[in-house]
Protein backbone atom coordinates (compact mmCIF):
# COMPACT_ATOMS: atom_id res chain seq x y z
CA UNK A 1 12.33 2.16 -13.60
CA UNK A 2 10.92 2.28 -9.78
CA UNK A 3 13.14 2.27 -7.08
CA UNK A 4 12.72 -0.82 -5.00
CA UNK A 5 11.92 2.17 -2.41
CA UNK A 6 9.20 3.03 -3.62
CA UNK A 7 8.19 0.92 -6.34
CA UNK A 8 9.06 -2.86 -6.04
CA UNK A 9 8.11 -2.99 -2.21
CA UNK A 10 4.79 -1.17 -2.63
CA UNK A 11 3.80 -4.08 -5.59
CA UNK A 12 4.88 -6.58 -3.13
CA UNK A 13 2.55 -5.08 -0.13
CA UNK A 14 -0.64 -6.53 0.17
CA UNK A 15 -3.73 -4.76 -0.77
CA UNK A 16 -5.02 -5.30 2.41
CA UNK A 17 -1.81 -3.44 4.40
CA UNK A 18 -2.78 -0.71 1.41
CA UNK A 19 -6.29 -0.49 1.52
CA UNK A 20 -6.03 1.29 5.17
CA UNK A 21 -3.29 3.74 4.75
CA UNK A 22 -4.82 4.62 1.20
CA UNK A 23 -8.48 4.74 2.22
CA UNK A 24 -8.73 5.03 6.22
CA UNK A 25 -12.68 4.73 5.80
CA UNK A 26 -12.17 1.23 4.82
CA UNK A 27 -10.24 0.09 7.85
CA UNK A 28 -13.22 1.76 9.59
CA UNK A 29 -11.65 4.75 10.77
């Protein structure tokens, strides 16, 4: 199973804390 590390906190981020780091051109960068 995921490590709350890595797994656990990452389901419990929101997509839109996510969406930036994963795809900058979305947070306009």
């Amino acid at each position: 199973q995921w490590s709350m590390d890595g797994g656990t906190v990452e389901a419990h981020i929101p997509l839109s804390a996510l969406a930036p780091v994963l795809r900058p051109e979305f947070g306009g960068g």
